[in-house]
C-alpha atoms as a PDB file:
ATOM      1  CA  UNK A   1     -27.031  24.854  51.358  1.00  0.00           C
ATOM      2  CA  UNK A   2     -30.088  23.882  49.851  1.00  0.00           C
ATOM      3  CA  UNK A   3     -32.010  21.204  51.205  1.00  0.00           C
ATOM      4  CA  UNK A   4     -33.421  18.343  49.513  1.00  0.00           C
ATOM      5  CA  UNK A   5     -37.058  18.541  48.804  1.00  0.00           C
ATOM      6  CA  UNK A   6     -37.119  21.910  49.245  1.00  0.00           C
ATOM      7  CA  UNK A   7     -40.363  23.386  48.025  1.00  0.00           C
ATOM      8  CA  UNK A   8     -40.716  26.568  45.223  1.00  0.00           C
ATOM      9  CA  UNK A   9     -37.873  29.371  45.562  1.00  0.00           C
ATOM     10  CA  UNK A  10     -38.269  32.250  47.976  1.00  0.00           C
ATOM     11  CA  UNK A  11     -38.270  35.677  46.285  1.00  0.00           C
ATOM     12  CA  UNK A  12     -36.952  38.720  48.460  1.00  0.00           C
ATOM     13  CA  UNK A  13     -38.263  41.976  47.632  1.00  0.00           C
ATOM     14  CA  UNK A  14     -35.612  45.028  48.409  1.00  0.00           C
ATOM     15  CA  UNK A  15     -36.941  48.338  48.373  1.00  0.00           C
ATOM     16  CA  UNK A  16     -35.634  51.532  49.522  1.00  0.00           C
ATOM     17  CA  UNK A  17     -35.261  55.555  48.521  1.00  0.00           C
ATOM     18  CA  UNK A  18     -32.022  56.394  46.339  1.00  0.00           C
ATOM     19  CA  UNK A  19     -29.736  56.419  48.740  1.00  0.00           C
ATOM     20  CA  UNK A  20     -30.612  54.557  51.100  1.00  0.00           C
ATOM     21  CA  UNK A  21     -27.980  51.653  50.793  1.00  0.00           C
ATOM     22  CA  UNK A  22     -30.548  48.949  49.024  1.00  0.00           C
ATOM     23  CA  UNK A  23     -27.903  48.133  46.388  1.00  0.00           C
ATOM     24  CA  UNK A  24     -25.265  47.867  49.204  1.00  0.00           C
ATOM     25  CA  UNK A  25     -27.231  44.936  51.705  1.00  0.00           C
ATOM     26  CA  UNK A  26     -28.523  43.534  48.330  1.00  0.00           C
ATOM     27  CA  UNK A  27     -25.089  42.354  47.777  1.00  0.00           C
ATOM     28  CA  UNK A  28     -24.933  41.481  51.574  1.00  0.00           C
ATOM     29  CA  UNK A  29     -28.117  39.000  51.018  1.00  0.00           C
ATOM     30  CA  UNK A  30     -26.069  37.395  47.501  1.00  0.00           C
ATOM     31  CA  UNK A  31     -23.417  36.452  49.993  1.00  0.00           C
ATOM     32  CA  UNK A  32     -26.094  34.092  50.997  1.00  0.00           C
ATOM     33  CA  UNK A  33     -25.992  30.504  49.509  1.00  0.00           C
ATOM     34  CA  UNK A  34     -28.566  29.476  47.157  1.00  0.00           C
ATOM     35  CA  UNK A  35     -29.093  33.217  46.572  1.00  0.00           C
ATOM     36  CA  UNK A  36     -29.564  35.046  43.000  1.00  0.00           C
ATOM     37  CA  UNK A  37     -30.502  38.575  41.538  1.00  0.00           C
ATOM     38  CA  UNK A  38     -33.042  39.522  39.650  1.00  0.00           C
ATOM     39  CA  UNK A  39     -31.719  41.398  36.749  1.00  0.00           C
ATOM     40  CA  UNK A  40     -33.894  44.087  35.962  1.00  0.00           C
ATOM     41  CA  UNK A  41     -34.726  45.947  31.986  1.00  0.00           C
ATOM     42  CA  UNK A  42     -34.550  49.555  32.252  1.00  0.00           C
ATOM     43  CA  UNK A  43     -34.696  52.228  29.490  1.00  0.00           C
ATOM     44  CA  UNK A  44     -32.211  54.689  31.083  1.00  0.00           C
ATOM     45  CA  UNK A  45     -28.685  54.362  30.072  1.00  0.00           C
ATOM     46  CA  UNK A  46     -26.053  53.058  31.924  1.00  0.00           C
ATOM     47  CA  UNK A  47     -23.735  54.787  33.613  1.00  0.00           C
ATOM     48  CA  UNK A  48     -19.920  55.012  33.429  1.00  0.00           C
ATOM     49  CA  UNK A  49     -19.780  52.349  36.032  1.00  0.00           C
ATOM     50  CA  UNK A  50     -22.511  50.536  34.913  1.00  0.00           C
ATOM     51  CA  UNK A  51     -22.102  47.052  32.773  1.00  0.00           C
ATOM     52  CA  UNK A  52     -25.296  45.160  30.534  1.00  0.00           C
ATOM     53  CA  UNK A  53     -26.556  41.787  32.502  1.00  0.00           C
ATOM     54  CA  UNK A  54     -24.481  42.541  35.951  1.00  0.00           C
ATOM     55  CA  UNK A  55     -27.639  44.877  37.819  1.00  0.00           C
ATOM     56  CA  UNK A  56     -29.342  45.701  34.687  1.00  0.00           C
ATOM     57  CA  UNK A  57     -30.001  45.023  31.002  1.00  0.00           C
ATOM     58  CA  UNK A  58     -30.276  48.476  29.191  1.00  0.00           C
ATOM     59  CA  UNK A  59     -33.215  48.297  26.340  1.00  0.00           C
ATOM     60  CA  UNK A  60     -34.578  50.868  24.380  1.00  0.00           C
ATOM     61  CA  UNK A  61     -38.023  52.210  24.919  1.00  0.00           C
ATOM     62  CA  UNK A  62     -39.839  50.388  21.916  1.00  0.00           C
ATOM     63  CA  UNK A  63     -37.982  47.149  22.813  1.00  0.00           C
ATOM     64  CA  UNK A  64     -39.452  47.519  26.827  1.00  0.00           C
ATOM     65  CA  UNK A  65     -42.762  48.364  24.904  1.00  0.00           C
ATOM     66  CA  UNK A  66     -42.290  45.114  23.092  1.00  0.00           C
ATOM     67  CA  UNK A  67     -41.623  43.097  26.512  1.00  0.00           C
ATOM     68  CA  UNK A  68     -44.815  44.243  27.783  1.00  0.00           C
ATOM     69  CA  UNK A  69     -47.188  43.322  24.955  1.00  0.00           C
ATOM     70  CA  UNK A  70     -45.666  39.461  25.199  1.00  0.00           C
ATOM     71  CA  UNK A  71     -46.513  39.614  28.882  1.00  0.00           C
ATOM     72  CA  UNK A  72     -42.520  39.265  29.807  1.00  0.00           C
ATOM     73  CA  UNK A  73     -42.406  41.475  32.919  1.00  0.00           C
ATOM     74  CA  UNK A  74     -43.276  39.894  36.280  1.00  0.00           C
ATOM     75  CA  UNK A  75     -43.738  43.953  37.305  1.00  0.00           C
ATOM     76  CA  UNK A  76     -43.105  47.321  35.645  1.00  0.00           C
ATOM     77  CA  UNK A  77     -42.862  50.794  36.048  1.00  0.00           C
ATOM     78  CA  UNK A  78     -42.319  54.413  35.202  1.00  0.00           C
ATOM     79  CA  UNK A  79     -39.787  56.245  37.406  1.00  0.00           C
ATOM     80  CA  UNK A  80     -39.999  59.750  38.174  1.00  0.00           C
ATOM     81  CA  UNK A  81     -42.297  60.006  34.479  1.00  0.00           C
ATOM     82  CA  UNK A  82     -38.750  59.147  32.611  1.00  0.00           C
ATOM     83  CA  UNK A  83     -37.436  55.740  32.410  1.00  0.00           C
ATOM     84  CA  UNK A  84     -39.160  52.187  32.475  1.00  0.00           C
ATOM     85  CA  UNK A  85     -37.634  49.457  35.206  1.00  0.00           C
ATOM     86  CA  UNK A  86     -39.577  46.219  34.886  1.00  0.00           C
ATOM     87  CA  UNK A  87     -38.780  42.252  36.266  1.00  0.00           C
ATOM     88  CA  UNK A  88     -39.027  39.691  34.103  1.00  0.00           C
ATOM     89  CA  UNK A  89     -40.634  36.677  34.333  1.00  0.00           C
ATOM     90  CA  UNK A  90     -37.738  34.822  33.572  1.00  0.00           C
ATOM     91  CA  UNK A  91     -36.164  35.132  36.749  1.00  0.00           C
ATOM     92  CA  UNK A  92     -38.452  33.596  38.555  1.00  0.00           C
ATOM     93  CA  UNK A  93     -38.194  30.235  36.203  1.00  0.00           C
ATOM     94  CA  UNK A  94     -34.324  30.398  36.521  1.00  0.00           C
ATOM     95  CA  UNK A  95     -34.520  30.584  40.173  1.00  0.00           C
ATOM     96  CA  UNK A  96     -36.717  27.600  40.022  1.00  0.00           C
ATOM     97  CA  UNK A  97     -34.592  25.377  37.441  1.00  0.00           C
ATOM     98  CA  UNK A  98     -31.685  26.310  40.307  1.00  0.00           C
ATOM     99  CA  UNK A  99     -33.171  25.746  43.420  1.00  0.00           C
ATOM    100  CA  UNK A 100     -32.314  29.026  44.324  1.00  0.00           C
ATOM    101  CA  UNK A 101     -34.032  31.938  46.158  1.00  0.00           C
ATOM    102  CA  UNK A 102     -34.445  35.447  44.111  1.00  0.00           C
ATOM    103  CA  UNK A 103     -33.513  38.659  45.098  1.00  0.00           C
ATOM    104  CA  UNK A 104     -35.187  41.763  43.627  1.00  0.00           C
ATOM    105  CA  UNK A 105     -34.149  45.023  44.168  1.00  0.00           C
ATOM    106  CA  UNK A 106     -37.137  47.400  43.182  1.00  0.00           C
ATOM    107  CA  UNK A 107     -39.058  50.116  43.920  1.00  0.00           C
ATOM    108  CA  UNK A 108     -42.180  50.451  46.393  1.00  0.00           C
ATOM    109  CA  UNK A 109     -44.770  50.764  43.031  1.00  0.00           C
ATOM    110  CA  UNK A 110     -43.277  47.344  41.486  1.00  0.00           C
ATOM    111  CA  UNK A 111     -42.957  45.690  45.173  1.00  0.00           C
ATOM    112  CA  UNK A 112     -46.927  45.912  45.605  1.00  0.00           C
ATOM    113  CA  UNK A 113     -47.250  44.625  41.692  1.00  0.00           C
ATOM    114  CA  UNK A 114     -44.901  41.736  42.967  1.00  0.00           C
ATOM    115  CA  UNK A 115     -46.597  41.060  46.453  1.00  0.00           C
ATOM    116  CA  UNK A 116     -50.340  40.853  44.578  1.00  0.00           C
ATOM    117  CA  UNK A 117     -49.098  38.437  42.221  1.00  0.00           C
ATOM    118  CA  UNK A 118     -46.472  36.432  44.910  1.00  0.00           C
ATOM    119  CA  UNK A 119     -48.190  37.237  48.260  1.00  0.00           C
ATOM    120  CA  UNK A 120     -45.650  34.603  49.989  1.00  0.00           C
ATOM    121  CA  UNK A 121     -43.005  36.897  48.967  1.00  0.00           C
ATOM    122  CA  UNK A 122     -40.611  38.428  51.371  1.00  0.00           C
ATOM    123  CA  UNK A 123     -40.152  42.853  51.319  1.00  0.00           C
ATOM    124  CA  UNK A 124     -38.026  44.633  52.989  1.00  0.00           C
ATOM    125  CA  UNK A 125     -38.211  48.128  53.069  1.00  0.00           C
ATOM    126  CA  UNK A 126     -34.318  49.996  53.887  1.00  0.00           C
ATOM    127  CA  UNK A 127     -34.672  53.205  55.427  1.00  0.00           C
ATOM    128  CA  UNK A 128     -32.112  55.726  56.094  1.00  0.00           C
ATOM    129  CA  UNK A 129     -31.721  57.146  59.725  1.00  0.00           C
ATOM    130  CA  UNK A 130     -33.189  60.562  58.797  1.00  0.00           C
ATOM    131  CA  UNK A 131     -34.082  63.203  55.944  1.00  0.00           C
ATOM    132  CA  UNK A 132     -30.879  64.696  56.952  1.00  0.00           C
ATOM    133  CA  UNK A 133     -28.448  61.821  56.351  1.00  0.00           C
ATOM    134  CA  UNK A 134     -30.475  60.522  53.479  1.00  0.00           C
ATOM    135  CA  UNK A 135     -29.819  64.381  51.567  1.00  0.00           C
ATOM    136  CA  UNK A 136     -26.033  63.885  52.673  1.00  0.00           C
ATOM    137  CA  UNK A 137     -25.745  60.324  51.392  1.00  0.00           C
ATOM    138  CA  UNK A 138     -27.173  61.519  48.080  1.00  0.00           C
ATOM    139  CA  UNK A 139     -24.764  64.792  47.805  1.00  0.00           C
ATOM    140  CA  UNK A 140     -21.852  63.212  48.598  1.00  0.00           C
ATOM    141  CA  UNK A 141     -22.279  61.118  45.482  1.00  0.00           C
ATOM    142  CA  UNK A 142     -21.996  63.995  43.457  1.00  0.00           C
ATOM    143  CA  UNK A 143     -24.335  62.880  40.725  1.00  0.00           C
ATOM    144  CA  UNK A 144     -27.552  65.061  40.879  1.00  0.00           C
ATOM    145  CA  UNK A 145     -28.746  68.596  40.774  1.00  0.00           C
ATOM    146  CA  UNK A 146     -30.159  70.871  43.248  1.00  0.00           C
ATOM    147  CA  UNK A 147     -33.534  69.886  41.672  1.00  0.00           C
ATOM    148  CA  UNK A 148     -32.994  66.601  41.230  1.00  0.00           C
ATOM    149  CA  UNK A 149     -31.780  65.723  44.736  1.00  0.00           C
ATOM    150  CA  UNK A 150     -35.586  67.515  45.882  1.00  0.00           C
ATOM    151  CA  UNK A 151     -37.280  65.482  43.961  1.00  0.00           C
ATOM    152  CA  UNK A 152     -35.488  61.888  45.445  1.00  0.00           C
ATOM    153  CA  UNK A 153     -36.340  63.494  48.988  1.00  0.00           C
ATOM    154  CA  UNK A 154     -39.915  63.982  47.864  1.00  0.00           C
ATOM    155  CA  UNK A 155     -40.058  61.076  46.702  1.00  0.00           C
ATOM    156  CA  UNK A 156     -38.182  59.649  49.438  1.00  0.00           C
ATOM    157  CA  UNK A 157     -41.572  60.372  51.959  1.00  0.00           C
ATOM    158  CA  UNK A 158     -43.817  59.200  49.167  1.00  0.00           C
ATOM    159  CA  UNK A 159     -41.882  55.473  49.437  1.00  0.00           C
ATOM    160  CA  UNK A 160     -41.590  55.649  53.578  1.00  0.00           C
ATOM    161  CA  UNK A 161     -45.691  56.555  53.554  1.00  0.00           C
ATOM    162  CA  UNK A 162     -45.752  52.935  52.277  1.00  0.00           C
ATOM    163  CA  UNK A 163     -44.196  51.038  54.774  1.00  0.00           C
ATOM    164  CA  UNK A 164     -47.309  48.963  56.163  1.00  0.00           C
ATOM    165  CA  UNK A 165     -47.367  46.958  52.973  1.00  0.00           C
ATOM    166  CA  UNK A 166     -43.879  45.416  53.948  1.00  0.00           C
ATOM    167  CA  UNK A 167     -43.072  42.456  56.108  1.00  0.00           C
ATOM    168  CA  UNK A 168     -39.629  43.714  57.171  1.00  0.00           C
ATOM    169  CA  UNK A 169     -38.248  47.223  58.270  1.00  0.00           C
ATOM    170  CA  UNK A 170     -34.613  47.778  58.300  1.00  0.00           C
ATOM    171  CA  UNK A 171     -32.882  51.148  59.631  1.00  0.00           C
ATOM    172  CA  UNK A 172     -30.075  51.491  57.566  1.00  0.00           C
ATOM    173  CA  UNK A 173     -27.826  53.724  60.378  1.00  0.00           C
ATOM    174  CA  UNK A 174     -25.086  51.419  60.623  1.00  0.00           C
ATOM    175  CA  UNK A 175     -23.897  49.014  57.205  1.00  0.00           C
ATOM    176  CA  UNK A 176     -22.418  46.228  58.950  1.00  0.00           C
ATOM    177  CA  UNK A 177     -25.959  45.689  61.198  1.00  0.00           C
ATOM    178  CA  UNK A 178     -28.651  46.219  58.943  1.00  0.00           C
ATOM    179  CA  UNK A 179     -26.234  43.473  56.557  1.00  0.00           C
ATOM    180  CA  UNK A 180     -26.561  41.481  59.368  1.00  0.00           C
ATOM    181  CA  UNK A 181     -30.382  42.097  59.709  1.00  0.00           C
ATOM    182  CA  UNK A 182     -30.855  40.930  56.278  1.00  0.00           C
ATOM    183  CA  UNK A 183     -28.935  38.512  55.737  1.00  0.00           C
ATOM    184  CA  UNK A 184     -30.951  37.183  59.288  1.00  0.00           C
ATOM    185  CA  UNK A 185     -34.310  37.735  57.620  1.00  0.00           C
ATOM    186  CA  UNK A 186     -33.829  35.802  54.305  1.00  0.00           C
ATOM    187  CA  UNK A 187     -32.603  32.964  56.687  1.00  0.00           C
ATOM    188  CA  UNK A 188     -35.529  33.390  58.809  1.00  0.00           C
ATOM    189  CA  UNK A 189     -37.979  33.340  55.409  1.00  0.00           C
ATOM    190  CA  UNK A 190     -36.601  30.057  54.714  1.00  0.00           C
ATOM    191  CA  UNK A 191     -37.329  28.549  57.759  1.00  0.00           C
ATOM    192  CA  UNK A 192     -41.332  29.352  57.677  1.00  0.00           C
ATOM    193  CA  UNK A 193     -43.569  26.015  57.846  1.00  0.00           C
ATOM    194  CA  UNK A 194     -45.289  27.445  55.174  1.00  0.00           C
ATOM    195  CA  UNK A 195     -42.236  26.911  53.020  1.00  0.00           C
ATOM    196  CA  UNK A 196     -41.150  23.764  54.018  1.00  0.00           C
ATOM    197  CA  UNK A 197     -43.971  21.253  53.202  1.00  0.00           C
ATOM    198  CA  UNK A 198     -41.693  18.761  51.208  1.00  0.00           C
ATOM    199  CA  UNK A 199     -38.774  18.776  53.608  1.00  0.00           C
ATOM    200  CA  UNK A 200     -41.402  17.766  56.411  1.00  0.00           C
ATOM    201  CA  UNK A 201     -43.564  15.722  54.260  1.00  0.00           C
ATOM    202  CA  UNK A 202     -39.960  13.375  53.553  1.00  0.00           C
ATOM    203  CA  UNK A 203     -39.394  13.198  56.948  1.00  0.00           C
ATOM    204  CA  UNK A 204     -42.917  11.951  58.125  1.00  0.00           C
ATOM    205  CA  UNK A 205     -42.395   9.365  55.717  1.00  0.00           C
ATOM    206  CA  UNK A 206     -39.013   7.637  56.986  1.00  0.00           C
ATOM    207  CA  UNK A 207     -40.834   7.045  60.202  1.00  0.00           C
ATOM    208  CA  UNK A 208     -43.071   4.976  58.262  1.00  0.00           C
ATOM    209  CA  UNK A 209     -46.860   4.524  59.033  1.00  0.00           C
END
């Protein structure tokens, strides 16, 4: 429920290695009231299961080039030197119009772009239990090469190396917990005093004085 006088939108920052089961307790953290997702622009195509404007809106690479010349993208990046993934702006002035809070699911580079610009903002990092599980998790999709399953484990360490520059760690070893964690820290987020000025501000003033 959103309160009245609730001050400026939270934004929740998911990130996690492929395969880790971000997309999975994203969805846990929509089930949320007052919560929405940041639809994110990416170059690659979609994928048989994919749909435009659900998770992502596909855009060719001169029209992402475009978006970032008119200043559009809250954050942006180059993934594994292929495809662009960037935030836009836009987002964050929908949440606001709503009342809601924001949910982005992206990757550790555009998390620190975010949490520079939106220090208040709230990251969680997902981990998987191990190397081990994360490598079966990702071959039991059946999507990616020898090669290509490497490279997510190497890149895998590169994201866990940047842990410190979350606020929230979450083991992802057991789905229905780490939903629960989530869903307990975008609660607890809410609840800061530094959030809150508006709500308490109304309050002071019914006692009068």
């Amino acid at each position: 429920m959103t309160l009245p006088g609730k001050d400026r939108p939270m934004v929740l920052i998911v990130s996690g290695p492929s395969g880790s089961g971000k997309s999975t307790l994203v969805e846990k953290l929509l089930e949320l009231p007052d919560t929405m997702l940041s639809v994110s622009c990416t170059t690659r195509p979609p994928r048989k299961t994919e749909s435009n404007g659900k998770w992502y809106n596909f855009v060719t690479e001169p029209e992402f080039e475009k978006m970032i010349e008119r200043g559009e993208f809250l954050e942006y990046a180059q993934v594994f030197g292929k495809h662009w993934y960037g935030t836009p702006k836009r987002s964050i002035e929908e949440a606001g119009s709503t009342g809601k809070d924001l949910v982005l699911e992206i990757d550790v580079q555009g998390a620190a772009q975010v949490k520079m610009k939106l220090p208040g903002a709230a990251a969680i990092l997902i981990l998987p239990p191990s190397r081990e599980d994360l490598e079966k998790r990702i071959r039991a999709r059946g999507q990616d090469s020898n090669e290509e399953i490497e490279r997510r484990l190497q890149r895998a360490r590169q994201e866990l190396e940047q842990y410190q520059g979350y606020d929230y760690i979450v083991v992802n070893d057991d789905l229905a917990r780490a939903g629960r964690d989530v869903q307990a820290i975008a609660i607890g987020a809410r609840c800061q005093v530094n959030r809150n000025h508006v709500r308490v501000q109304e309050i002071l003033k019914s006692f009068g004085g």
